[in-house]
C-alpha atoms as a PDB file:
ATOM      1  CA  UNK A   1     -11.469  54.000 -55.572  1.00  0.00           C
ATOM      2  CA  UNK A   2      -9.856  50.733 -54.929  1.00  0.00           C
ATOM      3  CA  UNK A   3      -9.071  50.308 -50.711  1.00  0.00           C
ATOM      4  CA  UNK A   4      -5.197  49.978 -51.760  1.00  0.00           C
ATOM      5  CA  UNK A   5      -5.355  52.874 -53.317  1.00  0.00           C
ATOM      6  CA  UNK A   6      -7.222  55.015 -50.799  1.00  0.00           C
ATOM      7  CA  UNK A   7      -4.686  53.845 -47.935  1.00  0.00           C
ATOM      8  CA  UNK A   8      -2.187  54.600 -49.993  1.00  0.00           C
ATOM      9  CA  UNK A   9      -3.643  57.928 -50.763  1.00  0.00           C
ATOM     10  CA  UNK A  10      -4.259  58.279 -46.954  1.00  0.00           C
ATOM     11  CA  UNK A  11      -0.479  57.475 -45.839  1.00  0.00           C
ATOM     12  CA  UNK A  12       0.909  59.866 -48.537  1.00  0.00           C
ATOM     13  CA  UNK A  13      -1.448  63.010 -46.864  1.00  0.00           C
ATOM     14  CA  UNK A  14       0.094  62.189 -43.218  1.00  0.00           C
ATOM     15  CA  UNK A  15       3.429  62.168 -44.798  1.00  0.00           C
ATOM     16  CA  UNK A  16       2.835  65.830 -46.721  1.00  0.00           C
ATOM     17  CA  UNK A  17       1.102  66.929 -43.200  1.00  0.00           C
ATOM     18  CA  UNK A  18       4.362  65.648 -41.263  1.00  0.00           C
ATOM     19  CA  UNK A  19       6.302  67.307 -43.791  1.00  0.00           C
ATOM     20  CA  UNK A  20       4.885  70.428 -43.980  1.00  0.00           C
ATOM     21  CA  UNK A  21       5.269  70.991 -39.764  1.00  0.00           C
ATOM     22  CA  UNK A  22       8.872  70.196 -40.011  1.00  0.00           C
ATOM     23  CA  UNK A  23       9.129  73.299 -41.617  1.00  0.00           C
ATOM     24  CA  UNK A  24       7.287  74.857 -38.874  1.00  0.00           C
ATOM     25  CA  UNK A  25      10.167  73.993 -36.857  1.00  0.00           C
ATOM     26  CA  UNK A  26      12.001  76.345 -39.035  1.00  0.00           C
ATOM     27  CA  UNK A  27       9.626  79.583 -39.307  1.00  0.00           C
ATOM     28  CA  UNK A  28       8.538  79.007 -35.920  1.00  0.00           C
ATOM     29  CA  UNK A  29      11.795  79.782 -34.139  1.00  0.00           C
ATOM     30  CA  UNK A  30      12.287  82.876 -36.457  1.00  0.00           C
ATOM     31  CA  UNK A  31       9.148  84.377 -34.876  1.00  0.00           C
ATOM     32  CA  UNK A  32       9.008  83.409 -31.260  1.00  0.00           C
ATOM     33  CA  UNK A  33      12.170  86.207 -30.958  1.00  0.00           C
ATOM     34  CA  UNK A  34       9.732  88.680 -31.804  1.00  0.00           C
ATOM     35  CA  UNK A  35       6.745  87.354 -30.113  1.00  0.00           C
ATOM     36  CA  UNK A  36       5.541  84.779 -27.316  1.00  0.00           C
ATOM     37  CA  UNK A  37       4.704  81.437 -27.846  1.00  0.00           C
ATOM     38  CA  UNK A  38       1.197  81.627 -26.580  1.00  0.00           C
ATOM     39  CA  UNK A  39       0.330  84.733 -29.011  1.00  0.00           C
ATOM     40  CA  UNK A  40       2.081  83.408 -31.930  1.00  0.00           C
ATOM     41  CA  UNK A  41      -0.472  80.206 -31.683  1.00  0.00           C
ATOM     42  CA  UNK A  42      -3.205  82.612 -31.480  1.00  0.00           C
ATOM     43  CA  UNK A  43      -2.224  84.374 -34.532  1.00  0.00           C
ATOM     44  CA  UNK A  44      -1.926  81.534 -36.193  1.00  0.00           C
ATOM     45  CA  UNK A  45      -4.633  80.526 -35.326  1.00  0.00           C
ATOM     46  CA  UNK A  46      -6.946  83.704 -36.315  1.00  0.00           C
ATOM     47  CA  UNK A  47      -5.641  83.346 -39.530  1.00  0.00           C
ATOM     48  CA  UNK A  48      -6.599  79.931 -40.071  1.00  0.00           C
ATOM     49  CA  UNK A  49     -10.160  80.152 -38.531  1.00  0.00           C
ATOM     50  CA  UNK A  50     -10.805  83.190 -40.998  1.00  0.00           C
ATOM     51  CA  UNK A  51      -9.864  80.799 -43.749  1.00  0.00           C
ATOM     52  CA  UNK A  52     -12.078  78.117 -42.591  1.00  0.00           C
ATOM     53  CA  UNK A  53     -15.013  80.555 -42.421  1.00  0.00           C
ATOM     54  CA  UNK A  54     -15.123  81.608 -45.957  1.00  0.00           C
ATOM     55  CA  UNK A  55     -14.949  77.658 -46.978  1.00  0.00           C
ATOM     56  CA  UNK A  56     -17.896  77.621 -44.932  1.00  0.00           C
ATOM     57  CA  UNK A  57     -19.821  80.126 -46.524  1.00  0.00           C
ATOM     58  CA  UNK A  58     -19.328  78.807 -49.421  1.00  0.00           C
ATOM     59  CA  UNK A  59     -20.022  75.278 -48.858  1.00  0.00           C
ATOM     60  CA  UNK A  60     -21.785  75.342 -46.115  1.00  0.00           C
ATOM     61  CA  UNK A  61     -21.505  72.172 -44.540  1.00  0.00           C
ATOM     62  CA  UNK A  62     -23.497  70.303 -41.668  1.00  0.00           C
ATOM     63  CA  UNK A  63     -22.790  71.322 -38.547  1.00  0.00           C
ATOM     64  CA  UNK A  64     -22.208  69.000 -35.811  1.00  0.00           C
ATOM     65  CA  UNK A  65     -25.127  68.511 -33.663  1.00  0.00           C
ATOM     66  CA  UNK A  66     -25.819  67.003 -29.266  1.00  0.00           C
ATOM     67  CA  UNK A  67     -22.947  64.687 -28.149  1.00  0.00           C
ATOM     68  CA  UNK A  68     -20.935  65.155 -31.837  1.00  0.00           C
ATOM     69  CA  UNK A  69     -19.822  68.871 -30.347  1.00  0.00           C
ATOM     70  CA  UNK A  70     -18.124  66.697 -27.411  1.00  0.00           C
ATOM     71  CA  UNK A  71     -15.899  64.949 -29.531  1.00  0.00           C
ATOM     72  CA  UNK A  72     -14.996  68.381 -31.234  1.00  0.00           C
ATOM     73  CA  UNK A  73     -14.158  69.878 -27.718  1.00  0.00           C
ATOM     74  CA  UNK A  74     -11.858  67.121 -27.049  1.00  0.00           C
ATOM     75  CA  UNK A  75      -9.884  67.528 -30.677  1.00  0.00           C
ATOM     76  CA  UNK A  76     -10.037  71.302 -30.264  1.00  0.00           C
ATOM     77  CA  UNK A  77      -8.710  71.283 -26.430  1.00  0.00           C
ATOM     78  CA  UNK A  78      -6.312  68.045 -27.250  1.00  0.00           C
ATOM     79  CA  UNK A  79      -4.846  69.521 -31.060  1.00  0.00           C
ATOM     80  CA  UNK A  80      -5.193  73.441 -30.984  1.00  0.00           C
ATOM     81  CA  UNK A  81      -5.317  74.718 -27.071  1.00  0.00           C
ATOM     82  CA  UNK A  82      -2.976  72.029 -25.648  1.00  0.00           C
ATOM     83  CA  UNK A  83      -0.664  70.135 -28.085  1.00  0.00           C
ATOM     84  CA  UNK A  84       0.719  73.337 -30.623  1.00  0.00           C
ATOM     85  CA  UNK A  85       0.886  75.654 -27.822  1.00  0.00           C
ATOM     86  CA  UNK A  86       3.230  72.760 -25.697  1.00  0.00           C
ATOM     87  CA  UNK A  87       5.153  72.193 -29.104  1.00  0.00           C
ATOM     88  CA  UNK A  88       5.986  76.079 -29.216  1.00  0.00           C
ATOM     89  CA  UNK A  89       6.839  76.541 -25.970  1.00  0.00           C
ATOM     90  CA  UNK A  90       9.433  73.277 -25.519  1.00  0.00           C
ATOM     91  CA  UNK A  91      11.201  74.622 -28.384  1.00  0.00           C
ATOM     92  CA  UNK A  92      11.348  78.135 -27.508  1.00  0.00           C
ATOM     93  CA  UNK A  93      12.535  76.441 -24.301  1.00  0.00           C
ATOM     94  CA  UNK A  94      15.288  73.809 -25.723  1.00  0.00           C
ATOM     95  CA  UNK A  95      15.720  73.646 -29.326  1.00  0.00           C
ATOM     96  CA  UNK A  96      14.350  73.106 -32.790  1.00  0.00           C
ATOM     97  CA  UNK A  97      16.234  69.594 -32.821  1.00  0.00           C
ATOM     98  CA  UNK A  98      15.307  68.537 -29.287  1.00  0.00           C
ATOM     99  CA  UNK A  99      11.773  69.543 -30.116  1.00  0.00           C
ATOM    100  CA  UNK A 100      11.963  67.170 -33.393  1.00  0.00           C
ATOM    101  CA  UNK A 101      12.884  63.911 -30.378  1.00  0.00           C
ATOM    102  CA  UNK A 102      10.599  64.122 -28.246  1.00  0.00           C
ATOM    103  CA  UNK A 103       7.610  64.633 -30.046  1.00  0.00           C
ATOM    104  CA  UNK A 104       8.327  61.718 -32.414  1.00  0.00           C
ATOM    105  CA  UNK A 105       6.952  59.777 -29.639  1.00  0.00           C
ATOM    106  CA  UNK A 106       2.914  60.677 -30.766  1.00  0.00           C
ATOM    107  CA  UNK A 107       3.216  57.675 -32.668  1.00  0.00           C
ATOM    108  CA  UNK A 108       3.881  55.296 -29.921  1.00  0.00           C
ATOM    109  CA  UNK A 109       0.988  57.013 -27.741  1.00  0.00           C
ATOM    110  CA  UNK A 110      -1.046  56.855 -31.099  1.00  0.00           C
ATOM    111  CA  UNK A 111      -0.792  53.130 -31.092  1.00  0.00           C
ATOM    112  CA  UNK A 112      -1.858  52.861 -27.507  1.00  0.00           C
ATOM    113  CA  UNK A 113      -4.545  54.827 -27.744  1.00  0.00           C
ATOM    114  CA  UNK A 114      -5.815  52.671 -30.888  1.00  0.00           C
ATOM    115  CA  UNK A 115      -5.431  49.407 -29.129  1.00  0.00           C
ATOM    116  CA  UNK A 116      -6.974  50.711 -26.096  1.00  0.00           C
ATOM    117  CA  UNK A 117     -10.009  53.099 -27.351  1.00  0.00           C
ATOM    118  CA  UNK A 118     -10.320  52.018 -30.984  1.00  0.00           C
ATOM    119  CA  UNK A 119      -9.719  48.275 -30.377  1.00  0.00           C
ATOM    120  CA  UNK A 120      -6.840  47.978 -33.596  1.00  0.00           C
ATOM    121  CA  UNK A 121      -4.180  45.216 -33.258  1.00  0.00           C
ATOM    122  CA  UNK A 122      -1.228  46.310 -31.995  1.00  0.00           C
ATOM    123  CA  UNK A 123       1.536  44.079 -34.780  1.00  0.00           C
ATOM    124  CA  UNK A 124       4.782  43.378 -34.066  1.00  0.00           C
ATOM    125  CA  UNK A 125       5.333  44.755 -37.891  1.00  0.00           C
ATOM    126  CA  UNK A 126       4.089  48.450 -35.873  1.00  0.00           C
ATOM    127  CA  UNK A 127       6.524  48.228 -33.034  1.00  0.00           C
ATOM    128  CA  UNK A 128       9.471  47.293 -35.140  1.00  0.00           C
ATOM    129  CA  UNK A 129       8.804  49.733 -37.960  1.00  0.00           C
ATOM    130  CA  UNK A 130       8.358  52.507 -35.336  1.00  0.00           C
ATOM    131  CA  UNK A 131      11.447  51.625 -32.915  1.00  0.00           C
ATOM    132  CA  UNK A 132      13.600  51.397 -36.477  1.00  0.00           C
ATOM    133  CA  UNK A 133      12.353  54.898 -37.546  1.00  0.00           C
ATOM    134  CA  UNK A 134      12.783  56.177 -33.916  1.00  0.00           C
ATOM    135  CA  UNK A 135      16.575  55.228 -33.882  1.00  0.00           C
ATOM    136  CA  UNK A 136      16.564  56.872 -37.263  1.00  0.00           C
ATOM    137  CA  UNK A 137      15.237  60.432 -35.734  1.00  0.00           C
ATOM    138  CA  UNK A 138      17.216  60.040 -32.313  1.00  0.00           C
ATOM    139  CA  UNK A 139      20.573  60.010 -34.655  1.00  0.00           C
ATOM    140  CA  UNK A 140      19.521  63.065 -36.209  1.00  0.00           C
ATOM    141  CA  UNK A 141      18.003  64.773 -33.432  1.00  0.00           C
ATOM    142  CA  UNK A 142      21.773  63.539 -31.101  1.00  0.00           C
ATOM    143  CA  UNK A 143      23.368  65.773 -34.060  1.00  0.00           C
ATOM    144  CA  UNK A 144      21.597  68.782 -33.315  1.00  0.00           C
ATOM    145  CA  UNK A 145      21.991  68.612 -29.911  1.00  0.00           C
ATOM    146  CA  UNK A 146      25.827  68.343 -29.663  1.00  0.00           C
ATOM    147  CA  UNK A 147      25.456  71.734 -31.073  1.00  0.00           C
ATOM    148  CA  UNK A 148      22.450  73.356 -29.610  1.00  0.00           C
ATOM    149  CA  UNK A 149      22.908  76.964 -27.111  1.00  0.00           C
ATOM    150  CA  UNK A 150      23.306  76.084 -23.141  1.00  0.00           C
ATOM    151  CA  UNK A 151      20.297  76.118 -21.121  1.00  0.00           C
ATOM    152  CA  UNK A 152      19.687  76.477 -17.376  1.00  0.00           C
ATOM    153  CA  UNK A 153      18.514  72.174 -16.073  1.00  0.00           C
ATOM    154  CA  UNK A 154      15.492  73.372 -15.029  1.00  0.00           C
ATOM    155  CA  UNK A 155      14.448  75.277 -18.434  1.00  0.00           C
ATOM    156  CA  UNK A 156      15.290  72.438 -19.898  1.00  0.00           C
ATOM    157  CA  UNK A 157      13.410  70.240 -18.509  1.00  0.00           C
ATOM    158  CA  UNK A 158       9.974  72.637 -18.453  1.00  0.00           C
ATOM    159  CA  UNK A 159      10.960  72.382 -22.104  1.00  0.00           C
ATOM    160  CA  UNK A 160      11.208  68.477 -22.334  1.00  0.00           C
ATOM    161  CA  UNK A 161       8.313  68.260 -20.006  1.00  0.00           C
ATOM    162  CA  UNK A 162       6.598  70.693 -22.464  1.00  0.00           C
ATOM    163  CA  UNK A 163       7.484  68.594 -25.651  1.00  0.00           C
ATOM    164  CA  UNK A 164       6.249  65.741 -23.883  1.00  0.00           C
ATOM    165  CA  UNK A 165       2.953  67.186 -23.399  1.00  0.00           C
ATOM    166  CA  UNK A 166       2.374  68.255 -26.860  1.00  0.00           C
ATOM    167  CA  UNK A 167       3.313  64.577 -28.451  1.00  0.00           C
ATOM    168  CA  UNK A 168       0.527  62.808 -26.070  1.00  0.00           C
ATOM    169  CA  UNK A 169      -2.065  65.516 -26.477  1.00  0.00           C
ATOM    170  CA  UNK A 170      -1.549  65.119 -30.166  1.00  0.00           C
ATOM    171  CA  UNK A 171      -1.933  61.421 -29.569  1.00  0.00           C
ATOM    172  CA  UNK A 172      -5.429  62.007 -28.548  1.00  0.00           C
ATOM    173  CA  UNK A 173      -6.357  64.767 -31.031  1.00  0.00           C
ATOM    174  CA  UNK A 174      -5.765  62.468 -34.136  1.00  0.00           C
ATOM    175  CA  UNK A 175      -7.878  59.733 -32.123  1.00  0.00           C
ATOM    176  CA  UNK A 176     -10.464  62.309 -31.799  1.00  0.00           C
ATOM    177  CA  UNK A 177      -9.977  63.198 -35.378  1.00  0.00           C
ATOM    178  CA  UNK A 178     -10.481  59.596 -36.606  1.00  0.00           C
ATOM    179  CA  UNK A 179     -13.995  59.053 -34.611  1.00  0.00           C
ATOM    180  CA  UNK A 180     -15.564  62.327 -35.665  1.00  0.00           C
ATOM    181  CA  UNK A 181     -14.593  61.795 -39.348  1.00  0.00           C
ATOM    182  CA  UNK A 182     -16.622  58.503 -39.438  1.00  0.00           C
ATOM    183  CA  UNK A 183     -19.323  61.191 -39.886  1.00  0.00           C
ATOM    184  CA  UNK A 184     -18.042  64.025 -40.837  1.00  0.00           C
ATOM    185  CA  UNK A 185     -16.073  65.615 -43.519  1.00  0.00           C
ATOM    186  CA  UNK A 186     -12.291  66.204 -43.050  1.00  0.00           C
ATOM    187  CA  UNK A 187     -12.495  69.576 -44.033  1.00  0.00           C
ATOM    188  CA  UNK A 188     -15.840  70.612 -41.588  1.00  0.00           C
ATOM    189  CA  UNK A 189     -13.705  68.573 -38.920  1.00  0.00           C
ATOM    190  CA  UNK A 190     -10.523  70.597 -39.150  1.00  0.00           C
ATOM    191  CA  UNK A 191     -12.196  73.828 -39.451  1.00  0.00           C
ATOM    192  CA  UNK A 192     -14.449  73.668 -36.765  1.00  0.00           C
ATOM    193  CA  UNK A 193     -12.085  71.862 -34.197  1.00  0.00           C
ATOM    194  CA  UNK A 194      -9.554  75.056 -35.168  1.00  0.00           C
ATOM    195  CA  UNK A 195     -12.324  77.699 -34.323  1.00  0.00           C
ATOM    196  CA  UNK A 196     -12.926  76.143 -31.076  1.00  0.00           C
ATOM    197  CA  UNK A 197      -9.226  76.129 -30.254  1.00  0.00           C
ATOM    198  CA  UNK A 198      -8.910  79.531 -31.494  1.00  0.00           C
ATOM    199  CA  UNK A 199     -12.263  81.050 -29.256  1.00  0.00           C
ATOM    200  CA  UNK A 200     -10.853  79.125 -26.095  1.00  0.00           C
ATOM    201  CA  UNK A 201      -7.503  80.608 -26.677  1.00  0.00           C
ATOM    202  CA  UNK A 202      -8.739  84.022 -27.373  1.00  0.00           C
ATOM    203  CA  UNK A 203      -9.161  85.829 -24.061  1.00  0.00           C
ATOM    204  CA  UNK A 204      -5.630  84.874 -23.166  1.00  0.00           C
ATOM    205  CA  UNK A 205      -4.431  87.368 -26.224  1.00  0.00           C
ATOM    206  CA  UNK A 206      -6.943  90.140 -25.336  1.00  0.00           C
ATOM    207  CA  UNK A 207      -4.859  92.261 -22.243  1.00  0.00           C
ATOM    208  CA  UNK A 208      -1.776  92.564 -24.688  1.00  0.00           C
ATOM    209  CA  UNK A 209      -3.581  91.945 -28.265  1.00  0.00           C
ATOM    210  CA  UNK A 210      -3.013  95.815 -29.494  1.00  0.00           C
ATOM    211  CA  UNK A 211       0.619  95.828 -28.166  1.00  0.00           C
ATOM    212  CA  UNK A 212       1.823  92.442 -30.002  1.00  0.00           C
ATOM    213  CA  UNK A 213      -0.499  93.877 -33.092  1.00  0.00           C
ATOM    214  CA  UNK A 214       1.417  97.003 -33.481  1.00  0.00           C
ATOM    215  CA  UNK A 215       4.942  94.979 -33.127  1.00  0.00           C
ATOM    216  CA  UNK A 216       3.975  92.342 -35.791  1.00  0.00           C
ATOM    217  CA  UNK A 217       2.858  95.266 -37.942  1.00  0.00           C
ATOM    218  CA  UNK A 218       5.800  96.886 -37.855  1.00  0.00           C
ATOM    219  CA  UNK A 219       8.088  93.391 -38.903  1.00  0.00           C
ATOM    220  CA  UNK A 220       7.506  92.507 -42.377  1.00  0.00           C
ATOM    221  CA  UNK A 221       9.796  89.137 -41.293  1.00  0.00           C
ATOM    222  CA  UNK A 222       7.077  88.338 -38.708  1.00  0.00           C
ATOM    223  CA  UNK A 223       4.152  88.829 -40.920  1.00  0.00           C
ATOM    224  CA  UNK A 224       5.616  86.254 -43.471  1.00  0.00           C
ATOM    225  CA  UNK A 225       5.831  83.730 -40.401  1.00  0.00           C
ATOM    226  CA  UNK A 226       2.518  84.204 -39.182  1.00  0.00           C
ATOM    227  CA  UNK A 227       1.025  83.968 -42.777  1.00  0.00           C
ATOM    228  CA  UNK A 228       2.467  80.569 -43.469  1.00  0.00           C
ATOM    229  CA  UNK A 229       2.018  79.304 -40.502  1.00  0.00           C
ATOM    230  CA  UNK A 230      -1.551  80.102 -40.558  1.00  0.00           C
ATOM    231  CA  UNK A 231      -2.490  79.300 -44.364  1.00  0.00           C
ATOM    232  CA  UNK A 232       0.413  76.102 -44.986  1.00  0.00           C
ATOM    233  CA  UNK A 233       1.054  74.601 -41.418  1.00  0.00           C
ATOM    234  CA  UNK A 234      -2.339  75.152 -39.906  1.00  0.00           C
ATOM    235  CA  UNK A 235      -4.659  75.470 -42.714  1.00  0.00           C
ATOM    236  CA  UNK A 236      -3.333  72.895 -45.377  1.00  0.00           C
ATOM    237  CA  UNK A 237      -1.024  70.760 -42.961  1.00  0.00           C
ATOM    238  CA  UNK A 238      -3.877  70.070 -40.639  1.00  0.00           C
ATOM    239  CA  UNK A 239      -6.345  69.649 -43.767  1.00  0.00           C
ATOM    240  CA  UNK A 240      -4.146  67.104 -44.730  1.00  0.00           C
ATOM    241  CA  UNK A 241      -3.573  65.190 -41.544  1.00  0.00           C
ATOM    242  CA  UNK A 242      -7.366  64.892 -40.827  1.00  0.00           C
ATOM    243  CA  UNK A 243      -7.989  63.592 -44.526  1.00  0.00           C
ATOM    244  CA  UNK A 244      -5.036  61.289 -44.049  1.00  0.00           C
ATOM    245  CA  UNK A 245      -6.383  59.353 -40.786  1.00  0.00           C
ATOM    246  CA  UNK A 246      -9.755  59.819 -42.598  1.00  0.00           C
ATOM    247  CA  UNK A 247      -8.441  57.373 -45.604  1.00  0.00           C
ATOM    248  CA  UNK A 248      -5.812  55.120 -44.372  1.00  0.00           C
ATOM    249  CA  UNK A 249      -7.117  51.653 -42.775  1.00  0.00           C
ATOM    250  CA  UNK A 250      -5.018  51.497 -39.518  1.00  0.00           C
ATOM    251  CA  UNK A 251      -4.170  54.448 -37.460  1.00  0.00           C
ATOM    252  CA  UNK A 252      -1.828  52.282 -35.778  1.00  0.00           C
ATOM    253  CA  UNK A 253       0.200  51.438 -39.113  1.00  0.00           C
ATOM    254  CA  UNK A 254      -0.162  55.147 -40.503  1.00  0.00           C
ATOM    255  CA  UNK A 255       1.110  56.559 -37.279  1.00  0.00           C
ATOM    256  CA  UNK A 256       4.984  56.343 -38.602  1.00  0.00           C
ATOM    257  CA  UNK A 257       4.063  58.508 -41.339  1.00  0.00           C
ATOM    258  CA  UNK A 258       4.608  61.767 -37.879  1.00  0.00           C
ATOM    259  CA  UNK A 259       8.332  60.720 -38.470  1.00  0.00           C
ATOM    260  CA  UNK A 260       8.270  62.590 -41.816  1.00  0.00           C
ATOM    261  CA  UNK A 261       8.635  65.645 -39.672  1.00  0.00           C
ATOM    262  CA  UNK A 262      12.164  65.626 -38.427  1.00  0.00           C
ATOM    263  CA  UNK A 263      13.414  64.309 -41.691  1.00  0.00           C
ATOM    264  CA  UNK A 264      11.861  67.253 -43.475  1.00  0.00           C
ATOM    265  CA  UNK A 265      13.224  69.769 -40.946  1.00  0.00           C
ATOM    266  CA  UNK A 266      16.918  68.467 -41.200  1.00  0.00           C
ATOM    267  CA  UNK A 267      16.657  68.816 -45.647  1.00  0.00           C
ATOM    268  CA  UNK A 268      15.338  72.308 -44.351  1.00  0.00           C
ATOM    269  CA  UNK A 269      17.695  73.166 -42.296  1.00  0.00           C
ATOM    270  CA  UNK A 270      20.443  71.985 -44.621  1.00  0.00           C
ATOM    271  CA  UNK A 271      19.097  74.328 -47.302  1.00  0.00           C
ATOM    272  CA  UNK A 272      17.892  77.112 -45.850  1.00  0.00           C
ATOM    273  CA  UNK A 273      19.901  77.226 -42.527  1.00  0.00           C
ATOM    274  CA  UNK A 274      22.689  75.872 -44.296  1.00  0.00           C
ATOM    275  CA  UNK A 275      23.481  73.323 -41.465  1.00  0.00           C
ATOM    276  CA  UNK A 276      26.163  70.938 -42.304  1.00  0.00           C
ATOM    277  CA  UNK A 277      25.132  67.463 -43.035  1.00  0.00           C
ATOM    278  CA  UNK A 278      26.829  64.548 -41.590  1.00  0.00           C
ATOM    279  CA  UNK A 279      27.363  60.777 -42.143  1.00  0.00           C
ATOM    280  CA  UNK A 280      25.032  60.841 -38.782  1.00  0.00           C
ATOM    281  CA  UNK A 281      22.231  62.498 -40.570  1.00  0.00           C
ATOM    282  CA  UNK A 282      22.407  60.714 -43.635  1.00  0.00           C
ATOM    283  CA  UNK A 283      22.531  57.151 -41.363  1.00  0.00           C
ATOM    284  CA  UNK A 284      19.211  58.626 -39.372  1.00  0.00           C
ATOM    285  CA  UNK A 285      17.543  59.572 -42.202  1.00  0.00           C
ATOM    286  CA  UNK A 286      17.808  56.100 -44.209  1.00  0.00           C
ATOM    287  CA  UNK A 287      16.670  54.628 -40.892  1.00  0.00           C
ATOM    288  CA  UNK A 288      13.546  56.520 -41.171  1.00  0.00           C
ATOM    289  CA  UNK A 289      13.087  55.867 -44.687  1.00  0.00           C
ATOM    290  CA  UNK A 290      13.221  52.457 -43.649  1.00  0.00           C
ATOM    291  CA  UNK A 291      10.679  52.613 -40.839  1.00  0.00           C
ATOM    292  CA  UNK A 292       8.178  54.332 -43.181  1.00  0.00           C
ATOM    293  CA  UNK A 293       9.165  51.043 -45.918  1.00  0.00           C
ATOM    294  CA  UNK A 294       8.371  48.525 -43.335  1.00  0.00           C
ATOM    295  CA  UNK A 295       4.810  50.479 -41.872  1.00  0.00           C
ATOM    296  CA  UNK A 296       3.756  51.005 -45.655  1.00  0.00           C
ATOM    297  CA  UNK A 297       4.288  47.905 -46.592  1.00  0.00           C
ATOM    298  CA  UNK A 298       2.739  46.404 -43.199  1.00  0.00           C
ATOM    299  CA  UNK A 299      -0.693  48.484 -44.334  1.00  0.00           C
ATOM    300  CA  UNK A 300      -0.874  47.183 -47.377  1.00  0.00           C
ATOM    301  CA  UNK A 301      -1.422  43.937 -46.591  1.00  0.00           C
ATOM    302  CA  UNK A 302      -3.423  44.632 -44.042  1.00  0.00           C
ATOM    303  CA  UNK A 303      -5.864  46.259 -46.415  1.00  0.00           C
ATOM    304  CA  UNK A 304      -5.550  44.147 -48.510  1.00  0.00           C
END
């Protein structure tokens, strides 16, 4: 395939990735009134990891082998034990919106971490395209807010503290990500680094494991949530993401492509929540288009 077209091919996975976990936003606060944050990951996570073994056993890829299972305990411990279950429990602890702010930040740790670990240039095209879309998501995410519930100051900030936990541990699972698929398919990648999370997690949901069984048995509502979080968020959205970084040329440039997330959960909300859209949202969101313009744009040169 011609390199243009891979990157290209590459950016528009991270965008469906980012896309899909804005709606996560959405299901995700559904279920954590039924359920805790830490055993909804681990649901989710089950699910996934049962989905990943039957793509195994079918295709049966090669397993990673001496130093290679390093890397995967980093992107397991920095994507699937630390960074989901601090994205679950800042929102459960502020809001949906709030939780859409502060984790657009990834990007800016993601172009850090490049520049310092994977030795990419850091442009002046990146910084400007991601402070443009980050103005774009902070007018959104300012319209949420002026309407989000109370909170105590010090649950709040546990749950900003939490939110900005998840967006640098997600920094360094999609640096992770990009070494081990130098040798490694995307697919084997995400699977395995999402049965590791899942087995590190797992003790954790033993004590209570029969008593949250029997109450998402017994919610059809819940069931749905856990399902599509498992098989769409975790299974396809992380799929996705790892193929993404796997394609594009720059995980510095392809970085903006996260900011698809809180765009996708204000259309969301908008439909399915029926929030009211404002002149504020529509301003943020063109802002963000414009970001994603300027970094798309930026990557194609540079492959070229």
């Amino acid at each position: 395939m011609n390199p243009s077209k891979h990157n290209a091919w590459g950016l528009f996975n991270l965008g469906a990735a980012a896309t899909i976990w804005g709606s996560t936003f959405v299901v995700s606060r559904c279920a954590l009134a039924s359920v805790s944050f830490l055993h909804l990951v681990i649901l989710r996570f089950a699910c996934s990891t049962a989905l990943f073994m039957v793509l195994f056993l079918v295709q049966r890829p090669r397993l990673p082998h001496g130093r290679e299972w390093w890397l995967y305990l980093g992107s397991a411990t920095s994507g699937y034990v630390l960074s989901i279950p601090f994205q679950f429990l800042g929102t459960s602890l502020t809001s949906a919106h709030i939780g859409s702010i502060v984790t657009c930040a990834t990007p800016l740790a993601m172009v850090v971490l490049a520049g310092l670990f994977l030795y990419e240039r850091i442009r002046v095209r990146d910084i400007c395209a991601i402070v443009i879309a980050l103005a774009g998501v902070t007018l959104i995410s300012l319209e949420g807010l002026s309407h989000s519930p109370g909170a105590s100051p010090l649950r709040w900030l546990e749950g900003i503290a939490a939110l900005v936990a998840a967006a640098v541990t997600w920094a360094f699972y999609s640096l992770f990500l990009r070494l081990i698929t130098r040798k490694q398919s995307s697919l084997t990648a995400t699977g395995i680094s999402n049965g590791l999370g899942f087995f590190i997690l797992l003790p954790l949901f033993i004590p209570r494991g029969g008593n949250v069984i029997a109450t998402v048995a017994t919610h059809p509502v819940l069931v749905t949530a856990i399902a599509y979080l498992a098989v769409i968020s975790t299974f396809l959205g992380f799929y996705l993401w790892t193929l993404g970084l796997e394609q594009v040329t720059s995980v510095s440039a392809s970085s903006l492509m996260f900011f698809c997330q809180p765009l996708a959960g204000t259309v969301l909300g908008m439909l399915v929540l029926h929030e009211h859209v404002t002149a504020q949202t529509i301003i943020g969101s063109g802002l963000i288009l414009t970001g994603l313009l300027v970094s798309m744009n930026g990557s194609h040169m540079n492959t070229l």
